[in-house]
C-alpha atoms as a PDB file:
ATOM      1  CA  UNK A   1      95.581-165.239-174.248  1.00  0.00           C
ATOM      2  CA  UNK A   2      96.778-163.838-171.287  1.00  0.00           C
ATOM      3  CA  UNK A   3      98.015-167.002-169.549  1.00  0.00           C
ATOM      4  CA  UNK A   4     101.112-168.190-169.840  1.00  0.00           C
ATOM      5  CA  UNK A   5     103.928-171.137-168.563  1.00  0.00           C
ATOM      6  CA  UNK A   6     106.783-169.817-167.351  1.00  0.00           C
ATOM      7  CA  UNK A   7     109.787-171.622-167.193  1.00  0.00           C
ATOM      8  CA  UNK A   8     110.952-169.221-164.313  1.00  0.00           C
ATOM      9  CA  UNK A   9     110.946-169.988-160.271  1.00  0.00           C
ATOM     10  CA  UNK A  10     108.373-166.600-161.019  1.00  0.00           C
ATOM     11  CA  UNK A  11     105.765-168.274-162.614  1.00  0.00           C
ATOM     12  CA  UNK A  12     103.219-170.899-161.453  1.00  0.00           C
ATOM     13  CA  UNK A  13     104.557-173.427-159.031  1.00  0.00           C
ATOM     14  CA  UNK A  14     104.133-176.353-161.201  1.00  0.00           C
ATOM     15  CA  UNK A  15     102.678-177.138-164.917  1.00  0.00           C
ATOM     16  CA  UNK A  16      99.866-178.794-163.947  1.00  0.00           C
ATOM     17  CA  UNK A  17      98.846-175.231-161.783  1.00  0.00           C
ATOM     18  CA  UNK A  18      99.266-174.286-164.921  1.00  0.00           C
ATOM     19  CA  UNK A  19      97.170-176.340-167.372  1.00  0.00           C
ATOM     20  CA  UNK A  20      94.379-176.033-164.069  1.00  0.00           C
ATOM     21  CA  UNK A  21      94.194-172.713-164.391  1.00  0.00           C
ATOM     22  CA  UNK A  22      93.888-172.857-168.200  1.00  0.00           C
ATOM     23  CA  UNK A  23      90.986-175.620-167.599  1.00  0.00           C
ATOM     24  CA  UNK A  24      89.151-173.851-165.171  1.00  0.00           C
ATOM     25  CA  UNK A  25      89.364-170.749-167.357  1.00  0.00           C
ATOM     26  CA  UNK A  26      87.955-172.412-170.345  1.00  0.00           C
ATOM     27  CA  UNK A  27      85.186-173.304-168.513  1.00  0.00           C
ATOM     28  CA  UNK A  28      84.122-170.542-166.559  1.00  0.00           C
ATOM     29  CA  UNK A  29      84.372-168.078-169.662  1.00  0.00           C
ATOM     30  CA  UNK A  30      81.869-170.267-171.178  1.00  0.00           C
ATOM     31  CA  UNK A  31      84.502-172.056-174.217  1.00  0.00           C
ATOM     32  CA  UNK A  32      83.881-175.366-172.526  1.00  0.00           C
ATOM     33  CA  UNK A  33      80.229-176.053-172.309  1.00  0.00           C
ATOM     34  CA  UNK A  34      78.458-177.935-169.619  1.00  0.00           C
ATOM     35  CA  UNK A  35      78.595-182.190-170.739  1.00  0.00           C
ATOM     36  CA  UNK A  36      81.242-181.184-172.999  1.00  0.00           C
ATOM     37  CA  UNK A  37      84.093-183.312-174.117  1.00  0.00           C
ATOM     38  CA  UNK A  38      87.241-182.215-173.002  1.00  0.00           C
ATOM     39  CA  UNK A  39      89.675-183.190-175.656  1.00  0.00           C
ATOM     40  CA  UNK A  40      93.189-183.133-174.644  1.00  0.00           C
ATOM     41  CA  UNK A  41      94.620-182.632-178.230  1.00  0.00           C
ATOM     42  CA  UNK A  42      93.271-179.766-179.343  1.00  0.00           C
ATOM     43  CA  UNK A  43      94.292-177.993-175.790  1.00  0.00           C
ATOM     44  CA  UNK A  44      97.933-179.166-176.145  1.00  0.00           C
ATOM     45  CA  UNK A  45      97.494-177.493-179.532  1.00  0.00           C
ATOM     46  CA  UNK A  46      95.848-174.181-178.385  1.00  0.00           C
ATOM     47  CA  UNK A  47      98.167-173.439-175.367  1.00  0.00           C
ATOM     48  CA  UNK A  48     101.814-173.728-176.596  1.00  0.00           C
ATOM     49  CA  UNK A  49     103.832-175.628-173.963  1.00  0.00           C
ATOM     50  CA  UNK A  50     101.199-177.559-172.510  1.00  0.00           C
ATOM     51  CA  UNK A  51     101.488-181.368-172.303  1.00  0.00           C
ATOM     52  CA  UNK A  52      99.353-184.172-172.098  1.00  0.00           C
ATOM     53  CA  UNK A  53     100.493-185.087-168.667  1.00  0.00           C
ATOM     54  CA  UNK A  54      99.647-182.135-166.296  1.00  0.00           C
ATOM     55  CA  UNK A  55      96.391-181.641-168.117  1.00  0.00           C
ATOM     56  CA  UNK A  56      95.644-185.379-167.189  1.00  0.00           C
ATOM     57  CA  UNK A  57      96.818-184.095-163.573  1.00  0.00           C
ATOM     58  CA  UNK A  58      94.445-180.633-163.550  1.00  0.00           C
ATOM     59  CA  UNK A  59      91.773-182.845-164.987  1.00  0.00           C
ATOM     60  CA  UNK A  60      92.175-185.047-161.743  1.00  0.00           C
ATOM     61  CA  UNK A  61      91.906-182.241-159.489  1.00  0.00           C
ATOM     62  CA  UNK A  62      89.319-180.515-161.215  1.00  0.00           C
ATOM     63  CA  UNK A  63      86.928-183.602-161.109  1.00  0.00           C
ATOM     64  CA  UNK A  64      87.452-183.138-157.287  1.00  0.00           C
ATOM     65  CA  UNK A  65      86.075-180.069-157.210  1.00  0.00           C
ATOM     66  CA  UNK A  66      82.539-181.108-159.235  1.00  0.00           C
ATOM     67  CA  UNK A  67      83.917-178.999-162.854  1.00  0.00           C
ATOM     68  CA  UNK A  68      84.538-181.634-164.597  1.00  0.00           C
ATOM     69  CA  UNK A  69      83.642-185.556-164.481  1.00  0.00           C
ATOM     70  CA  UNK A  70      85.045-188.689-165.739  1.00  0.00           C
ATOM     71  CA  UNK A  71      82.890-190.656-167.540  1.00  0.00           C
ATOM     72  CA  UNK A  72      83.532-194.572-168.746  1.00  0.00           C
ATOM     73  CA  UNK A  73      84.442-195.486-172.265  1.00  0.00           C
ATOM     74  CA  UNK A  74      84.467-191.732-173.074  1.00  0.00           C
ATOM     75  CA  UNK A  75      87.158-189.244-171.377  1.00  0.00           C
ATOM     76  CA  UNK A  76      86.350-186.372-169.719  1.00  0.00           C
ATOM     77  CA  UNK A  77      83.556-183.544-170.076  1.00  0.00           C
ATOM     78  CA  UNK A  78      82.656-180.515-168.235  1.00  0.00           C
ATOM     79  CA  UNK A  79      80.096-181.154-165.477  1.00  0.00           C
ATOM     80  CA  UNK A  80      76.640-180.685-166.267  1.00  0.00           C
ATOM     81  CA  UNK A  81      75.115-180.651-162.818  1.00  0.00           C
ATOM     82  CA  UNK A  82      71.435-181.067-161.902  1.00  0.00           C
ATOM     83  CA  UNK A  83      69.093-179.344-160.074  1.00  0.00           C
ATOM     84  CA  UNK A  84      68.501-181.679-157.701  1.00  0.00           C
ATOM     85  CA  UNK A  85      72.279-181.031-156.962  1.00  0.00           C
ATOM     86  CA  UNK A  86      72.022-177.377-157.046  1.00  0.00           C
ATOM     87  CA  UNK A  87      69.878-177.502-154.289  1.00  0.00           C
ATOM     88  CA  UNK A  88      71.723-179.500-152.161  1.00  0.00           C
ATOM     89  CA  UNK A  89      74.599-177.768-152.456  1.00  0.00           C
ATOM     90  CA  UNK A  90      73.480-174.102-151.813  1.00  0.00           C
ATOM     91  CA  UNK A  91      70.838-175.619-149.130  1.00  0.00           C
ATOM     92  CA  UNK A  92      73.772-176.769-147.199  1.00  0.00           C
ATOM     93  CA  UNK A  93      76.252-173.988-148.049  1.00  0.00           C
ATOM     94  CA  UNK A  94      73.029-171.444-146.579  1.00  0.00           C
ATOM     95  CA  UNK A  95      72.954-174.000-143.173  1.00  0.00           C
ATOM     96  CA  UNK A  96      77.059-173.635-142.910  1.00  0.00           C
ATOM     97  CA  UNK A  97      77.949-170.295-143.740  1.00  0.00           C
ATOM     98  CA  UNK A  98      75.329-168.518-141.596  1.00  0.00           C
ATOM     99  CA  UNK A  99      76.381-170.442-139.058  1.00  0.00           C
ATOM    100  CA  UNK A 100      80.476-169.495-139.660  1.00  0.00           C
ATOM    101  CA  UNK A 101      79.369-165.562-140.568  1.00  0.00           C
ATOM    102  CA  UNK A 102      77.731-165.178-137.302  1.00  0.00           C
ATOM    103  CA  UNK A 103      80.270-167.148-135.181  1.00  0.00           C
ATOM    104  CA  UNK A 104      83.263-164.935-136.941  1.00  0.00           C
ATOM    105  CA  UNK A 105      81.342-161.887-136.534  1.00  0.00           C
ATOM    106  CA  UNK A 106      81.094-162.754-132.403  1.00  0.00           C
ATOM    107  CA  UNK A 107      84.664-163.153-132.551  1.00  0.00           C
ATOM    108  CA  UNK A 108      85.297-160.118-134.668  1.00  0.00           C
ATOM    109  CA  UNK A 109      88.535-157.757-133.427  1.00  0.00           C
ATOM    110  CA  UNK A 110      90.632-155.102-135.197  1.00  0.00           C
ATOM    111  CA  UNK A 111      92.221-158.009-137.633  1.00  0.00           C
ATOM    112  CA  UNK A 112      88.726-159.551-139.250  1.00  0.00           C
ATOM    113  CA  UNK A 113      87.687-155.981-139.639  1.00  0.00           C
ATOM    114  CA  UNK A 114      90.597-155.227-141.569  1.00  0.00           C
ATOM    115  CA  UNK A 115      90.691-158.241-143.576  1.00  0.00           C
ATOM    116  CA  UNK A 116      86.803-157.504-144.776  1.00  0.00           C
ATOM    117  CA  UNK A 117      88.133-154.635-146.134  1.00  0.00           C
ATOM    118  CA  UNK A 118      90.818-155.341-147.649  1.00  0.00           C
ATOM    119  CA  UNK A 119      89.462-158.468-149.660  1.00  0.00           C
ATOM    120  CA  UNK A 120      86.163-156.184-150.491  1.00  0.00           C
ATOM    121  CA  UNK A 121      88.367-153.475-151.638  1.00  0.00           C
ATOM    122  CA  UNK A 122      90.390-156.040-154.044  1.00  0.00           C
ATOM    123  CA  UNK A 123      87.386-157.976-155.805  1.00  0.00           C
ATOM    124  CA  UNK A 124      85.580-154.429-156.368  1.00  0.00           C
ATOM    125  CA  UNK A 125      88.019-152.975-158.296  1.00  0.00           C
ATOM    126  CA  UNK A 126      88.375-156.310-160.782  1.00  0.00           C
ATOM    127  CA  UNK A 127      85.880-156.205-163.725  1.00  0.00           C
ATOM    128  CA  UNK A 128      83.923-158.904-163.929  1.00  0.00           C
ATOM    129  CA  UNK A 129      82.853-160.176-167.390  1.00  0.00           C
ATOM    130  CA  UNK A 130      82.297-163.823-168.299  1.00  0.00           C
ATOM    131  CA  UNK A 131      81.538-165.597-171.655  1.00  0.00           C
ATOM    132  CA  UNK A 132      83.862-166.518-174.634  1.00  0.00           C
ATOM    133  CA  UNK A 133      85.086-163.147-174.902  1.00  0.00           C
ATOM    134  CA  UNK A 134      86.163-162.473-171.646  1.00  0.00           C
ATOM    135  CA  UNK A 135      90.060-162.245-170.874  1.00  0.00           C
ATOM    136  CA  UNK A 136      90.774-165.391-169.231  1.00  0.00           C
ATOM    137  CA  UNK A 137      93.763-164.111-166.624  1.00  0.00           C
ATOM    138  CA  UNK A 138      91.496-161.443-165.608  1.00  0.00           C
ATOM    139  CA  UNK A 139      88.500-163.922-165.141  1.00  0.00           C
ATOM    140  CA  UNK A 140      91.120-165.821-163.075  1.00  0.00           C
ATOM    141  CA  UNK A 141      92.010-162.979-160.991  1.00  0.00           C
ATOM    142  CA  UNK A 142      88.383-162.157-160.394  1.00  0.00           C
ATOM    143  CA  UNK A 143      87.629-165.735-159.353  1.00  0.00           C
ATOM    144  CA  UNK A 144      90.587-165.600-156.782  1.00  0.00           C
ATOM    145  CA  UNK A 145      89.637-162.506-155.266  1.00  0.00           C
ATOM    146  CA  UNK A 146      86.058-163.367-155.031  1.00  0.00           C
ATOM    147  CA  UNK A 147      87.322-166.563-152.913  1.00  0.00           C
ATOM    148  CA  UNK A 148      89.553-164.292-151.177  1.00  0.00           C
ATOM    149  CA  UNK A 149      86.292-162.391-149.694  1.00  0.00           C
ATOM    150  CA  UNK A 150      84.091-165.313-148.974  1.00  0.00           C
ATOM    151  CA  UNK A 151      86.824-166.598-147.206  1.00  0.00           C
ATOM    152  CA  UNK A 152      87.191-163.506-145.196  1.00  0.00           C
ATOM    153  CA  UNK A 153      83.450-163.336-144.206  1.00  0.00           C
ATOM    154  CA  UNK A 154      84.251-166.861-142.304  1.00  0.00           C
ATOM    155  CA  UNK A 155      87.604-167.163-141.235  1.00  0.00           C
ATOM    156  CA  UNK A 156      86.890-166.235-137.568  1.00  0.00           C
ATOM    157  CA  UNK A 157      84.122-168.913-136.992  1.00  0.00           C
ATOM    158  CA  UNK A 158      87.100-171.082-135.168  1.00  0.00           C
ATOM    159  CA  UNK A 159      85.910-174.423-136.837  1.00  0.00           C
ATOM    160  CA  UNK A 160      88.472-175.469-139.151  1.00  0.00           C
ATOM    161  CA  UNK A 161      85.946-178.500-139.930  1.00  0.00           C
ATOM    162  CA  UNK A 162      83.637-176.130-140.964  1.00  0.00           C
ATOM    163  CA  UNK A 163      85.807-173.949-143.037  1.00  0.00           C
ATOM    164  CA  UNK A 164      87.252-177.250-145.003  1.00  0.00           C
ATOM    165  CA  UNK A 165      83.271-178.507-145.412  1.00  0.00           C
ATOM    166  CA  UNK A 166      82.270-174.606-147.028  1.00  0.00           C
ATOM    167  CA  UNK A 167      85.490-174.736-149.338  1.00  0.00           C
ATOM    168  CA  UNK A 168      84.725-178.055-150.426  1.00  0.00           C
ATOM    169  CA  UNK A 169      81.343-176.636-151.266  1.00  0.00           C
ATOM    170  CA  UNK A 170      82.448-173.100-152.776  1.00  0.00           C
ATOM    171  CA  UNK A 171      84.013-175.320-155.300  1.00  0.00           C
ATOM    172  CA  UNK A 172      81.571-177.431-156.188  1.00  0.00           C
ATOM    173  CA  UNK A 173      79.023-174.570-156.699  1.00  0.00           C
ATOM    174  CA  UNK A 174      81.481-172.635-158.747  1.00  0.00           C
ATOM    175  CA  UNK A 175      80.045-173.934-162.221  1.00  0.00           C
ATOM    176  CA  UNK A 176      76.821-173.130-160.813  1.00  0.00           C
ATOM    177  CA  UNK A 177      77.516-169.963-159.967  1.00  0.00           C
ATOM    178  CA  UNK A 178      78.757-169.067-163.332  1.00  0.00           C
ATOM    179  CA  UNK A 179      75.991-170.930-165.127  1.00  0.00           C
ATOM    180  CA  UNK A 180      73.781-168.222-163.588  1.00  0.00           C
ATOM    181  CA  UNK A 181      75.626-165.060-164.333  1.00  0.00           C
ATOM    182  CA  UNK A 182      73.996-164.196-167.996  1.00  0.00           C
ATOM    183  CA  UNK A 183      70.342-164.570-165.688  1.00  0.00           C
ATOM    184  CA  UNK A 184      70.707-163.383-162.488  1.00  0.00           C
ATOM    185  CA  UNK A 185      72.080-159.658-163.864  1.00  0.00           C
ATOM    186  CA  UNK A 186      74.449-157.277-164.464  1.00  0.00           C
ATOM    187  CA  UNK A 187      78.009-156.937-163.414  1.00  0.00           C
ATOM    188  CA  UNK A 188      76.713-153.878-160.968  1.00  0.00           C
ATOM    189  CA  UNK A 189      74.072-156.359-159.893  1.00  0.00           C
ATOM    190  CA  UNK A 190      76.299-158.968-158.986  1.00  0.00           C
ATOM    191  CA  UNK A 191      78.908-156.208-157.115  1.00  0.00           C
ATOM    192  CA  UNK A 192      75.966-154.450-155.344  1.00  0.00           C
ATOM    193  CA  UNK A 193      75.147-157.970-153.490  1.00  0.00           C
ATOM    194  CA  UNK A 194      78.721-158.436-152.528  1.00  0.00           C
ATOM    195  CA  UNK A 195      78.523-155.192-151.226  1.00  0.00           C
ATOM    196  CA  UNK A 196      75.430-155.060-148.937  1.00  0.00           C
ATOM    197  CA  UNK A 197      77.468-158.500-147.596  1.00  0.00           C
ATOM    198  CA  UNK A 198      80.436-156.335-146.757  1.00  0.00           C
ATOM    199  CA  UNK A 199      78.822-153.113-145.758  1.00  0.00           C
ATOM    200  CA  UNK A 200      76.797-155.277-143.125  1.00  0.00           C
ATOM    201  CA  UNK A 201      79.632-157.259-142.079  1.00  0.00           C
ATOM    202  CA  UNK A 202      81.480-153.662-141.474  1.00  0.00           C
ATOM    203  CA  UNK A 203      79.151-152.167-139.423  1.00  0.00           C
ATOM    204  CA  UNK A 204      78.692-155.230-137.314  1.00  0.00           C
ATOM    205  CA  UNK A 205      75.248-156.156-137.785  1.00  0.00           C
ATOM    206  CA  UNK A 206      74.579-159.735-137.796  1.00  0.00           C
ATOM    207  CA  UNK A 207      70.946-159.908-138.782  1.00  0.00           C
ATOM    208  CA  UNK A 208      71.910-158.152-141.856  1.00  0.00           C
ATOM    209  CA  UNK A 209      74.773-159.680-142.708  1.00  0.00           C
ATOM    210  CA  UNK A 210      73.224-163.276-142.637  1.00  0.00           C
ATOM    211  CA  UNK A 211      69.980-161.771-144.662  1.00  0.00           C
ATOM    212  CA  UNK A 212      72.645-160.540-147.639  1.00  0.00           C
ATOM    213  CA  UNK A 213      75.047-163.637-147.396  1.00  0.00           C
ATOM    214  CA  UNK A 214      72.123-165.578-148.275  1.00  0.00           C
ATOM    215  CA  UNK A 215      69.875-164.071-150.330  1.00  0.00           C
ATOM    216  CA  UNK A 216      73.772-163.819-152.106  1.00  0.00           C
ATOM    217  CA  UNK A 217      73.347-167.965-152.280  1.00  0.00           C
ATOM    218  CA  UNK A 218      69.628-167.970-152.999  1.00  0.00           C
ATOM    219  CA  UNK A 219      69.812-165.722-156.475  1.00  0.00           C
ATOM    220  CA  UNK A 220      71.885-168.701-158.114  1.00  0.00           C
ATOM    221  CA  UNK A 221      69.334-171.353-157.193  1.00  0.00           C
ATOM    222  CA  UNK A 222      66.578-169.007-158.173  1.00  0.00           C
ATOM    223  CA  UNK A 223      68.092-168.327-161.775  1.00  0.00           C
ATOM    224  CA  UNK A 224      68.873-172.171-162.164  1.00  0.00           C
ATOM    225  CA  UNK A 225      66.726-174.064-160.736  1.00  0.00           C
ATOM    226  CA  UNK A 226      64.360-174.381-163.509  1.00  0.00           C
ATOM    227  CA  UNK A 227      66.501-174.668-166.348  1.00  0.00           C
ATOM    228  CA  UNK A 228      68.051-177.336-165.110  1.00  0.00           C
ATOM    229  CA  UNK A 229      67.086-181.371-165.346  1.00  0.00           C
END
């Protein structure tokens, strides 16, 4: 385990960043199942230097975001989702992030250019690998820089509304998203649609950017949808 607490200003700003990012890794390598209990005991005795309290914290924050849920008279498990979710949720991130990839690309200058790049060039050097195997700081570092480049599709729509309403729905998909990885293909697969995204957004060609942005979205309902309730 890769992962760590540091008791250093150089570490993670707080322990409950901390115990979040150990959560969040458990779950999207595949250790903490979908309707899963979450038991706080056996984490604080996996993870030396964790504590009850900032897990109860990162549990808090993740339930905001859709991972994990809190249900009555028995703690905490791992979202299990639905499909009549999953479609919600990608039909509406579709509607809002065509609409904030083509507004960003009008507004497109020197600076989004650059900033495509740059975030395209950082998630496609990160391997991507998922399941109980997987090295949890790297599958960290992969989820951050695949934010990093969604973000930087959008960030020139000039509707902060709209930015907060597609974060809040980034997260929510995530377990989604990583529910559909062992279906929807390969590693290469997965980097070859980021890329057609990026390579379209590059040369400035709208049409084609919005087609690859979302049949990007579409893949995860269409390895989901029907093995889910």
């Amino acid at each position: 385990m890769v992962i760590r607490a540091n008791e250093s200003d150089g570490g993670l700003p707080t322990r409950a960043d901390w115990a979040e990012g150990i959560l969040r890794a458990e779950i999207l390598a595949g250790r903490l199942r979908p309707g899963e209990r979450i038991k706080i005991g056996e984490l604080v005795e996996r993870y030396r230097g964790l504590s009850p309290t900032p897990l109860r914290e990162a549990l808090s924050r993740l339930a905001g975001s859709g991972l994990v849920e809190f249900v009555p008279q028995r703690g905490v498990r791992v979202a299990k989702g639905s499909k009549a979710d999953l479609l919600d949720v990608y039909e509406i991130r579709i509607m809002l992030e065509t609409i904030a990839i083509k507004r960003s690309m009008q507004n497109a200058n020197d600076g989004y250019v650059a900033d495509v790049q740059h975030a395209w060039n950082a998630l496609r050097v990160i391997p991507h690998s998922d399941g109980p195997d997987a090295d949890p700081a790297q599958l960290l570092a992969w989820e951050e820089a695949h934010r990093n480049f969604h973000t930087s599709l959008l960030e020139r729509c000039g509707s902060p509304w709209l930015l907060k309403l597609v974060a809040q729905l980034f997260e929510h998909s995530t377990r989604y998203r990583n529910l559909s990885l062992g279906i929807r293909g390969t590693e290469a697969d997965i980097l070859r649609e980021h890329q057609q995204i990026a390579e379209a957004v590059l040369a400035g060609d709208k049409k084609a950017a919005v087609a690859a942005l979302t049949d990007h979205l579409r893949l995860t309902v269409d390895a989901l949808a029907e093995t889910l309730d």
